[in-house]
Protein backbone atom coordinates (compact mmCIF):
# COMPACT_ATOMS: atom_id res chain seq x y z
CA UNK A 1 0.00 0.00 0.00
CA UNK A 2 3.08 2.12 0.47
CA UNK A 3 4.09 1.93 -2.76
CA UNK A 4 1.20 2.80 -4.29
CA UNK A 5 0.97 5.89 -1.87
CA UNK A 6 4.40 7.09 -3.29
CA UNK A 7 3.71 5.96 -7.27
CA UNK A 8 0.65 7.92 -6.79
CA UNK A 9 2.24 10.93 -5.31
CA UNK A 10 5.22 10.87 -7.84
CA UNK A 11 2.24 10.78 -10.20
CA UNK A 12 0.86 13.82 -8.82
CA UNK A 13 3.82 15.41 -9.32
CA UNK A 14 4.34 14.92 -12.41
CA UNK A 15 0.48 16.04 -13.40
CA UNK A 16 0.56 18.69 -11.52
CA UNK A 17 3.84 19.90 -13.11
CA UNK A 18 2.17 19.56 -16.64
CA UNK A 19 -1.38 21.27 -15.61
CA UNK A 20 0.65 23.95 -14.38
CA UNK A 21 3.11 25.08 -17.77
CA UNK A 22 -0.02 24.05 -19.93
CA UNK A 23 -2.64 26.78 -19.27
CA UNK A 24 -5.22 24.73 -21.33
CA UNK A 25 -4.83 21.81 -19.14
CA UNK A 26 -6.46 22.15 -15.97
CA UNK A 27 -6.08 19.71 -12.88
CA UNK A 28 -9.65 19.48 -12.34
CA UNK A 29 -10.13 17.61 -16.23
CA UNK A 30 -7.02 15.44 -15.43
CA UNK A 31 -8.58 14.90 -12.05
CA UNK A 32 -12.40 13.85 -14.06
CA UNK A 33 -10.61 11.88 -16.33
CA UNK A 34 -8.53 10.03 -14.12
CA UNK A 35 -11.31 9.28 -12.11
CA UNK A 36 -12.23 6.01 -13.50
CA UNK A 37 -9.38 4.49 -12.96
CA UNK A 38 -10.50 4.10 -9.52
CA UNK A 39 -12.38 0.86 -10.41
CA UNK A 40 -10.07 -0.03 -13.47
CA UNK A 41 -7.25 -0.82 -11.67
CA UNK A 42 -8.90 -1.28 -7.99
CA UNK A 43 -6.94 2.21 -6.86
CA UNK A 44 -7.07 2.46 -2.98
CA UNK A 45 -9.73 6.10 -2.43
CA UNK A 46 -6.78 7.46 -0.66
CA UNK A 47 -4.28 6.67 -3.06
CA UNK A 48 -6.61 8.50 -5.92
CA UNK A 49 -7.13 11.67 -2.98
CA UNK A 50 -3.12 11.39 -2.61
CA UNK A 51 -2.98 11.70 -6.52
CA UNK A 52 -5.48 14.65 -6.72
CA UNK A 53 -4.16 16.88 -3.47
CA UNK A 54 -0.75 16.29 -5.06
CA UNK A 55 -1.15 17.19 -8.78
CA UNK A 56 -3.61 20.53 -7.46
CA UNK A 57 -0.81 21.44 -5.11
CA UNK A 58 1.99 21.22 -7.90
CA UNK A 59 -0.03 23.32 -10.05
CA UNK A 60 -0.45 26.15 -8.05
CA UNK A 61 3.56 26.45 -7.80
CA UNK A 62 3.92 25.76 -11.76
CA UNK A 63 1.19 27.65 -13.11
CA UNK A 64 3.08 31.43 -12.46
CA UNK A 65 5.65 29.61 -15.30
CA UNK A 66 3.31 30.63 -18.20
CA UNK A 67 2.14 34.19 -16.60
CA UNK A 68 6.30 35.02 -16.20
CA UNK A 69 7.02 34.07 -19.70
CA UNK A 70 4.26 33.45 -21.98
CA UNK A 71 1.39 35.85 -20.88
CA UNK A 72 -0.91 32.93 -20.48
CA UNK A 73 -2.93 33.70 -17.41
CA UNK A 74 -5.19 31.69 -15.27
CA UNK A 75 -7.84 32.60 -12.88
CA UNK A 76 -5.34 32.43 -9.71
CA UNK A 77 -2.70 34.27 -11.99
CA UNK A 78 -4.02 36.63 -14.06
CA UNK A 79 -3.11 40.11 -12.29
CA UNK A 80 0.36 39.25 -11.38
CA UNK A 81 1.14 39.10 -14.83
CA UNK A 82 1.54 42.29 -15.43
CA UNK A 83 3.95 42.56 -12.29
CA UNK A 84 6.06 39.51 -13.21
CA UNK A 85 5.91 40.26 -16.84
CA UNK A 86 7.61 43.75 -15.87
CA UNK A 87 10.35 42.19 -14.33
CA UNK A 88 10.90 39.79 -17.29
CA UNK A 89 11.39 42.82 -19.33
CA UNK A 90 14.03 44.02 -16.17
CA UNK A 91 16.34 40.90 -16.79
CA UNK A 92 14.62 39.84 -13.33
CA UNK A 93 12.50 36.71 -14.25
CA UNK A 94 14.82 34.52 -12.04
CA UNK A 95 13.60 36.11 -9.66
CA UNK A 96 9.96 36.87 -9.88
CA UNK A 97 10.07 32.67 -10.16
CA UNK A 98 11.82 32.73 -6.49
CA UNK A 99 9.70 35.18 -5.16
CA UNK A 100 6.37 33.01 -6.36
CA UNK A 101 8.26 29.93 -5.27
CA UNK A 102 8.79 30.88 -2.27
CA UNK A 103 5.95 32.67 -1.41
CA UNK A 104 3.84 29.83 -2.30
CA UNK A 105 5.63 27.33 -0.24
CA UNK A 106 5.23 29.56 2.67
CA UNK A 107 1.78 29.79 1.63
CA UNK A 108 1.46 26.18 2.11
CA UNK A 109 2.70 26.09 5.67
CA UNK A 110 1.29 29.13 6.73
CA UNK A 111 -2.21 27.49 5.66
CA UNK A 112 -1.54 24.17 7.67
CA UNK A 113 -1.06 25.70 10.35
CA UNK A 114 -3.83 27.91 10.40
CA UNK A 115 -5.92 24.98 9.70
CA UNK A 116 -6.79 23.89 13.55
CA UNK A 117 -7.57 27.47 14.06
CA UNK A 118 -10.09 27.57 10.54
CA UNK A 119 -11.85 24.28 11.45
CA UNK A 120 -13.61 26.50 14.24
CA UNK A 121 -13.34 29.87 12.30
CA UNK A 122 -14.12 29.09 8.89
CA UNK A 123 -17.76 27.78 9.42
CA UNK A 124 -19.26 30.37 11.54
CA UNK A 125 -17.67 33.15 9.03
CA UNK A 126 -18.98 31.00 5.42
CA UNK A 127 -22.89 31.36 7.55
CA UNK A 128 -22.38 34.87 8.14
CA UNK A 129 -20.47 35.71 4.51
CA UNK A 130 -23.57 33.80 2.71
CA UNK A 131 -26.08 36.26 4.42
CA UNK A 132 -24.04 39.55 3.06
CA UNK A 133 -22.58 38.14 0.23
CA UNK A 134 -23.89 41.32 -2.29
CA UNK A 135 -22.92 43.94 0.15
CA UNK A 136 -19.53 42.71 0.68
CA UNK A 137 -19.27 42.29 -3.46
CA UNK A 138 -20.14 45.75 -4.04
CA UNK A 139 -18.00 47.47 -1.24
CA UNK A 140 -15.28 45.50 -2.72
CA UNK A 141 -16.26 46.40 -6.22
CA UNK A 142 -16.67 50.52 -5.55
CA UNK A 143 -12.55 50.18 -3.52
CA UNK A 144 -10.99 48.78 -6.34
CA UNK A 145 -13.53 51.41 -8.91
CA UNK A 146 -12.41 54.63 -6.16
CA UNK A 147 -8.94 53.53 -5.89
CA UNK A 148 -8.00 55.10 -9.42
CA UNK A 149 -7.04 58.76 -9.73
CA UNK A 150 -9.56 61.58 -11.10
CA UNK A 151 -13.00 61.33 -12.13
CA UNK A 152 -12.14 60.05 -16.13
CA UNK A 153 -10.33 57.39 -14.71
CA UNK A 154 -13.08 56.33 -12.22
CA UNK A 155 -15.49 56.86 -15.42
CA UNK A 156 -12.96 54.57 -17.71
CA UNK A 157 -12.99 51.65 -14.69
CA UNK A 158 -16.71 51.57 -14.25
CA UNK A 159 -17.27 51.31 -17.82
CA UNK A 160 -14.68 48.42 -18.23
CA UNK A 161 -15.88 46.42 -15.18
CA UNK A 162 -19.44 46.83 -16.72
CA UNK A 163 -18.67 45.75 -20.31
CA UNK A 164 -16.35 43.08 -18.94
CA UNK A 165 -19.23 42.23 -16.71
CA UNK A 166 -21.76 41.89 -19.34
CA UNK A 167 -19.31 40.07 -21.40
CA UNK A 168 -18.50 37.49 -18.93
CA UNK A 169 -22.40 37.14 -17.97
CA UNK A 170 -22.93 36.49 -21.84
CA UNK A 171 -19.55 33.75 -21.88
CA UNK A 172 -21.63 31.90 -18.78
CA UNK A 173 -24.46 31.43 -20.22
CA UNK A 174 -23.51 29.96 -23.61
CA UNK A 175 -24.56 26.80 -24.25
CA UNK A 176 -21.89 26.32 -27.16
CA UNK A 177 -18.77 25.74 -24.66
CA UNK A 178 -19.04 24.93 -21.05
CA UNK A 179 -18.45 27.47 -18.13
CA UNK A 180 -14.45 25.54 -17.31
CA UNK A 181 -14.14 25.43 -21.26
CA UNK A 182 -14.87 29.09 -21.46
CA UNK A 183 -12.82 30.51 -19.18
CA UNK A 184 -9.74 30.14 -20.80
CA UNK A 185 -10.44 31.83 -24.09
CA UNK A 186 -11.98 34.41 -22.07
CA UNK A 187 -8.89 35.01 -19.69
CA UNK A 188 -6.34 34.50 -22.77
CA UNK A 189 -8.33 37.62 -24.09
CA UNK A 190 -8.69 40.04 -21.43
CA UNK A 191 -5.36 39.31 -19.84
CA UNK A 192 -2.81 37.73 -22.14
CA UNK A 193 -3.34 38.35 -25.48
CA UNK A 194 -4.40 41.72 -24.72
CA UNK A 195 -0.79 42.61 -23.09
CA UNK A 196 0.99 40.21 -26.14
CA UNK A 197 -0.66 41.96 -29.02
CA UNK A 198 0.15 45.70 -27.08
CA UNK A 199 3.99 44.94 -26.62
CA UNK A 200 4.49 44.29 -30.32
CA UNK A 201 4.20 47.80 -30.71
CA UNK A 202 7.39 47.87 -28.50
CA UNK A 203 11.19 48.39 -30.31
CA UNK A 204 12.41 44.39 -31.00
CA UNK A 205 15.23 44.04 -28.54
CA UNK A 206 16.62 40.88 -25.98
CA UNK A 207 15.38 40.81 -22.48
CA UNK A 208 18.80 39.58 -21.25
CA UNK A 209 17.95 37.54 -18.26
CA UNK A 210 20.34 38.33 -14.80
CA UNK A 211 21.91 35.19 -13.57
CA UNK A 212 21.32 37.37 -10.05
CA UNK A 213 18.04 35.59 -8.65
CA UNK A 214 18.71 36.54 -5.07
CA UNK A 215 15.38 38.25 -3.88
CA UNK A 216 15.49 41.72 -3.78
CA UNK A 217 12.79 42.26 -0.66
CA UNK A 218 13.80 40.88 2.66
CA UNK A 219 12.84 37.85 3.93
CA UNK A 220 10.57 39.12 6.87
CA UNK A 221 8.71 40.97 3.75
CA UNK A 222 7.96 37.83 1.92
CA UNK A 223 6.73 36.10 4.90
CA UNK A 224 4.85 38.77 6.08
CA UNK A 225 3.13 39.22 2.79
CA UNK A 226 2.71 35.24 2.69
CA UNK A 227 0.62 36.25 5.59
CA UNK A 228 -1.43 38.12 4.15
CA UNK A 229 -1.76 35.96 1.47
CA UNK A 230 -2.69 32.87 3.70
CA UNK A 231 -5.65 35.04 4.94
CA UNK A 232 -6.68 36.20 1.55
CA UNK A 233 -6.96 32.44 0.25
CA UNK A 234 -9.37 32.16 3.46
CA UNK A 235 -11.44 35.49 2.38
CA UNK A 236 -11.45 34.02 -1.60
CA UNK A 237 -13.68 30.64 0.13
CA UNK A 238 -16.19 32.97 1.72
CA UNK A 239 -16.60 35.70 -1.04
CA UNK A 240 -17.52 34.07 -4.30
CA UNK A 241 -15.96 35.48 -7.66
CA UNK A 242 -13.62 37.61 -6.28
CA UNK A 243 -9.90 36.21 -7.42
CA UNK A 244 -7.10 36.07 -5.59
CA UNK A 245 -5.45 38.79 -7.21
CA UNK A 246 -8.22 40.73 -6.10
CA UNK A 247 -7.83 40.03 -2.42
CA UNK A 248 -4.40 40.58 -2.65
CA UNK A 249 -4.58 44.25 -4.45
CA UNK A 250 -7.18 45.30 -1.47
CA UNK A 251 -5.04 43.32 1.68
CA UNK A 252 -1.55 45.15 -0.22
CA UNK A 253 -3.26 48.37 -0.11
CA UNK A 254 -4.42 47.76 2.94
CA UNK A 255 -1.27 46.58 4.92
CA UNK A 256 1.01 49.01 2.73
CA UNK A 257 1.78 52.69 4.41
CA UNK A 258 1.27 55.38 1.81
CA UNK A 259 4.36 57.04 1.93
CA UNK A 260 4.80 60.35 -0.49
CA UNK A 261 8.40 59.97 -1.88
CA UNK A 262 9.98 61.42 -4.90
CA UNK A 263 11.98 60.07 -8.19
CA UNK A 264 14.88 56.92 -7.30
CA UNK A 265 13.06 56.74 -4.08
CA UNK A 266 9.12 56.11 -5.85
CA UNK A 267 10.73 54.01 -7.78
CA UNK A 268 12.72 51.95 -5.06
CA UNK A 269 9.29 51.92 -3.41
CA UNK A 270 7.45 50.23 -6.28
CA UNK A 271 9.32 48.25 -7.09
CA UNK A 272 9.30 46.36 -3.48
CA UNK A 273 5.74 46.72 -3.81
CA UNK A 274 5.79 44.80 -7.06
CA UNK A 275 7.86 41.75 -5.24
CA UNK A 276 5.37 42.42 -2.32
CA UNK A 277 2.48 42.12 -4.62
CA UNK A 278 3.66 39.09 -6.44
CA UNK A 279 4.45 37.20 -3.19
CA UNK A 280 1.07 37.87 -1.89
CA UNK A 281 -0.88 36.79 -4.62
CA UNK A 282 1.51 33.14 -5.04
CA UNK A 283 0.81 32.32 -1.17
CA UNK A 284 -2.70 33.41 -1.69
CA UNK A 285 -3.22 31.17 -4.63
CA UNK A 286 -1.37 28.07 -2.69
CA UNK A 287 -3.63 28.35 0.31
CA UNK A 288 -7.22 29.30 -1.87
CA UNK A 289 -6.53 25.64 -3.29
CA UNK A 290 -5.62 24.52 -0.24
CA UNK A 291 -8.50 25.48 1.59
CA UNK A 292 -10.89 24.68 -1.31
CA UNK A 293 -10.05 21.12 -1.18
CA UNK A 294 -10.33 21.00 2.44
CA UNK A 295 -13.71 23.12 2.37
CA UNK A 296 -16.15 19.70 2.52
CA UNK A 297 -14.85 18.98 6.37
CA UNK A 298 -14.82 23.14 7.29
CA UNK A 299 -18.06 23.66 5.56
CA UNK A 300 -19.65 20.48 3.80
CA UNK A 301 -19.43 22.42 0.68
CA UNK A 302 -17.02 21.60 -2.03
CA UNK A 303 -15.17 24.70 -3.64
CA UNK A 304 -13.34 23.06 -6.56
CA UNK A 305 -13.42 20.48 -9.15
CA UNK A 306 -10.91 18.79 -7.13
CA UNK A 307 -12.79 18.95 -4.28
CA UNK A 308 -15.92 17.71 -5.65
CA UNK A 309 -14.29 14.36 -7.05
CA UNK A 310 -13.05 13.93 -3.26
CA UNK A 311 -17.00 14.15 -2.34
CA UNK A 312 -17.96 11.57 -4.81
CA UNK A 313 -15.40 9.56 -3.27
CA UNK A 314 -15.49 10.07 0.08
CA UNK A 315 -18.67 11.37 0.55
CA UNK A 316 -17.78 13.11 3.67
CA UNK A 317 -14.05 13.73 4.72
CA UNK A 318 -12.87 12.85 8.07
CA UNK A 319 -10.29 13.55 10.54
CA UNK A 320 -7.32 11.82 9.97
CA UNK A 321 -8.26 11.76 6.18
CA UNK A 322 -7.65 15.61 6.52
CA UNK A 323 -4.10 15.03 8.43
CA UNK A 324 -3.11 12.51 5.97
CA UNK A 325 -3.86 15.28 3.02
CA UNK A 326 -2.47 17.64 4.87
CA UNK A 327 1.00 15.46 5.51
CA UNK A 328 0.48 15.31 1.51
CA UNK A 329 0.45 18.90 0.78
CA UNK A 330 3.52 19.54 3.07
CA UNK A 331 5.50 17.18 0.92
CA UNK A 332 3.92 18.25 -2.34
CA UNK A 333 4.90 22.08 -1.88
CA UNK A 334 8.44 21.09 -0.34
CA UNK A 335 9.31 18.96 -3.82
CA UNK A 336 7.30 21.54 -6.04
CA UNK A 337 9.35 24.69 -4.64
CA UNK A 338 12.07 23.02 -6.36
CA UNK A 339 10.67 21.78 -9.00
CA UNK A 340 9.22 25.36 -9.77
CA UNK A 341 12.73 26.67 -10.03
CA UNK A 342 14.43 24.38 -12.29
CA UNK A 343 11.68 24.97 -14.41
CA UNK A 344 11.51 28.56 -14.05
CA UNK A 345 15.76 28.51 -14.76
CA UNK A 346 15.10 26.62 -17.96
CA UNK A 347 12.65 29.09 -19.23
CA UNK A 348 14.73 31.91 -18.42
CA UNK A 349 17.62 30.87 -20.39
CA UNK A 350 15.59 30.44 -23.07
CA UNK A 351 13.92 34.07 -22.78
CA UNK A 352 17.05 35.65 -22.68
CA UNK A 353 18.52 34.56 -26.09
CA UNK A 354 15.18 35.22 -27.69
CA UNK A 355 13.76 38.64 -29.21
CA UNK A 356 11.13 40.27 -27.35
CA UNK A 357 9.00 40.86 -30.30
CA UNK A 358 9.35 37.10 -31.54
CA UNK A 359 8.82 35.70 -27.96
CA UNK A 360 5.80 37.78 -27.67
CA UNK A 361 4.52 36.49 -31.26
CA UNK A 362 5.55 33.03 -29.92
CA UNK A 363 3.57 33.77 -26.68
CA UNK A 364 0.53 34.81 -28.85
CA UNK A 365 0.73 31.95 -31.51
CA UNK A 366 0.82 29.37 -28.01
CA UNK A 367 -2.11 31.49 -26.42
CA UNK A 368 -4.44 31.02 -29.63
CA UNK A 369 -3.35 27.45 -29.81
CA UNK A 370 -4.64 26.23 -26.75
CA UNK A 371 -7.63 28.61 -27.71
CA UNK A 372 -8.67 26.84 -30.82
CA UNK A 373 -7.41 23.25 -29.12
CA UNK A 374 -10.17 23.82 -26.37
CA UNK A 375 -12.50 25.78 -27.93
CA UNK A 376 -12.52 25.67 -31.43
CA UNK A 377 -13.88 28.44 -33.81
CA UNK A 378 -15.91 29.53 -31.01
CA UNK A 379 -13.32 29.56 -28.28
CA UNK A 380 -11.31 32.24 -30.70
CA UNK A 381 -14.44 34.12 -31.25
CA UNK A 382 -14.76 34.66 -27.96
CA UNK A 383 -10.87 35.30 -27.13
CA UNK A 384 -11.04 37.90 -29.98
CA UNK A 385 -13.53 39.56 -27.91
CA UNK A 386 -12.11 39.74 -24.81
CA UNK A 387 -8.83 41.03 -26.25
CA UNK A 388 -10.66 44.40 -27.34
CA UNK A 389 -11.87 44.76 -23.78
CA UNK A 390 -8.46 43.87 -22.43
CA UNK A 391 -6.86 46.33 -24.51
CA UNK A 392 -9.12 49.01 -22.97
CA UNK A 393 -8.01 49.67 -19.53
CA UNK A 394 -4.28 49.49 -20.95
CA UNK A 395 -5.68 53.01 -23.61
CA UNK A 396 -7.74 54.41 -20.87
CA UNK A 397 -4.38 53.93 -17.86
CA UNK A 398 -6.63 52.21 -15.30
CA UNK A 399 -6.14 48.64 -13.92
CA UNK A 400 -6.87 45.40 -15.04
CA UNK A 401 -8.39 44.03 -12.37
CA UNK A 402 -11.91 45.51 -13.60
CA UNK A 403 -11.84 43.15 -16.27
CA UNK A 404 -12.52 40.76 -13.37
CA UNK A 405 -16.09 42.00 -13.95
CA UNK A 406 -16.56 39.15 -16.34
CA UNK A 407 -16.86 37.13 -12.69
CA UNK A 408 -18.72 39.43 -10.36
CA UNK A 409 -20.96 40.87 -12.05
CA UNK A 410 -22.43 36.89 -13.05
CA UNK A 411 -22.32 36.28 -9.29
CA UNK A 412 -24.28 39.19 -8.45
CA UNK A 413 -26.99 38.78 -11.10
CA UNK A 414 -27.16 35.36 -8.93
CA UNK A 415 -27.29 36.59 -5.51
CA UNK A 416 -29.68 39.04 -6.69
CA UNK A 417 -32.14 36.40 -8.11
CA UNK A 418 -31.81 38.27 -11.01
């Protein structure tokens, strides 16, 4: 039974590892189509679980590999790419695949041990979230709209959260792809393509990559923003639709002290902000899967596909099932943390002996392959789409993260019995 514990793990690994470079290929459909195996090969239910908790923990290290150097976002990823991206064009991509590496790992153990502590926690808050759910949406909504500068900016925000909103409330509701199918064609769109197709207009040139990885923001900064991120992942389980990047732009804010500096100083100051950002958002992506899977023993509700396959096979998790996953996670993030950087160094290498303007065509030509691979015809109608409303907050000079209307405003028309 050992063995099969570790060929299962190893397994894990190795899916998870693959899920996470290949946007298209999500752990939940390797998870579904694994899943039959169970009675195929008589696979022990916690051998399969080991296999599942595994691959969805490798992903979450691996999947920042595409947003660093392709511009292929995911749901979990998809506003630090803009942060990491920068610092690929800095010679600093070694290092913003540290930074997430690290900051997921701590993620990881931040989240187990604030597990005893969210057994009690977690339901009592998910009873009283469910009753306020629209009220917290739409204070969180009008920060993120206020936080931009002058009124035409405000004006340019609303108008892309609402078009982005409608958009994404049409993508749902198609009955030509299904709602996992369409999300990546529309994220592709709105947050990859969108920056691809606007760097081309930048001179051709060679992002030499620094062999310097060493992290540039102190240790105590990177946990302490794993912190914050470990709470986030928490918040992301209670408030529906709101992303992690989301979370982490309001807890950054939040936590950061507004201090008015001037010229080398601003810009020593942003760009530790950047590092912060990017660490918060990793360990808030590691421990919003974390606590996802775990959510059918904290609330009897399942909060991802991988969690609903471990409710069709366990029915109800118990106990020691949830310290034996949790042993598994440990291990998982320890060997993925690793894993994440050798990857991360191959990549680099190869971004630094190739043009910008032909990595970013290379980028795009990848993007709309997994596109049409998933989607077809349809999936590139719809990525065409959300490219033009990607490419509008980037004219306009307000964030992206109001494209992230193509979720919220869905789950409000649903709260809203609308």
């Amino acid at each position: 039974m050992l063995i099969e514990y570790i060929v299962l793990f190893l397994l894990g690994i190795a899916a998870g590892v693959v899920a996470g470079i290949l946007p298209g290929l999500h752990v939940n459909n390797i998870g579904v189509m694994a899943l039959p195996l169970i009675a195929a090969f008589g696979i022990d239910p916690l051998s399969f679980a080991i296999f599942l908790v595994t691959m969805a923990t490798s992903q979450t290290f691996l999947n920042f590999i595409p947003s660093i150097f392709l511009g292929a976002p995911e749901e979990g990823t998809v506003l630090s790419l803009l942060p990491t991206h920068k610092m690929l064009i800095e010679g600093r991509a070694l290092e913003a695949v540290r930074i997430t590496a690290k900051a997921s790992l701590y993620g990881v153990i931040l989240s187990l041990l604030f597990l005893p502590l969210a057994f009690v926690l977690v339901p009592v808050a998910y009873s009283a979230a469910r009753a306020f759910v629209v009220p917290l949406l739409m204070l969180a909504i009008s920060y993120l709209i206020l936080r931009e500068r002058g009124f035409e900016k405000k004006l340019c925000a609303s108008a892309t959260f609402l078009i982005s909103g409608y958009f994404g409330w049409t993508c749902l509701n198609l009955a030509s792809l299904s709602t996992s199918d369409i999300m990546l064609p529309m994220f592709s769109g709105l947050f990859g393509l969108s920056t691809l197709i606007l760097s081309l207009n930048d001179k051709s040139t060679t992002y030499a990559q620094q062999a310097d990885s060493e992290i540039r923001i102190s240790d105590k900064s990177l946990w302490r923003n794993s912190l914050l991120g470990t709470i986030g992942g928490i918040i992301v389980g209670l408030l529906p639709a709101m992303s992690p990047s989301q979370i982490g732009i309001m807890l950054q804010e939040a936590a950061s002290i507004k201090d008015k500096v001037k010229g080398d100083a601003k810009k020593a100051l942003e760009d530790v902000r950047t590092r912060q950002f990017i660490a918060t958002v990793a360990s808030l992506n590691c421990a919003d899967s974390l606590f996802s899977i775990f959510a059918i023993y904290l609330m009897g509700n399942p909060r991802s596909g991988v969690s609903v396959i471990l409710q069709d096979i366990f029915g109800s998790m118990d106990l020691t099932t949830v310290i034996i996953l949790a042993g598994v996670m440990l291990l998982a993030g320890i060997l993925s943390y690793y894993i994440h950087i050798f990857v991360g160094g191959i990549f680099s290498n190869a971004a630094g002996r190739i043009d910008s303007r032909k990595l970013s065509i290379a980028g795009i030509v990848f993007v709309i392959g997994l596109v049409a691979a998933t989607g077809g015809l349809f999936g590139l109608f719809v990525a065409a789409v959300a490219t033009a409303i990607g490419i509008v907050p980037a004219i306009t000079g307000v964030s992206r993260t109001h494209c992230m209307g193509c979720l919220l405003v869905p789950t409000l028309v649903f709260f809203l019995g609308l």
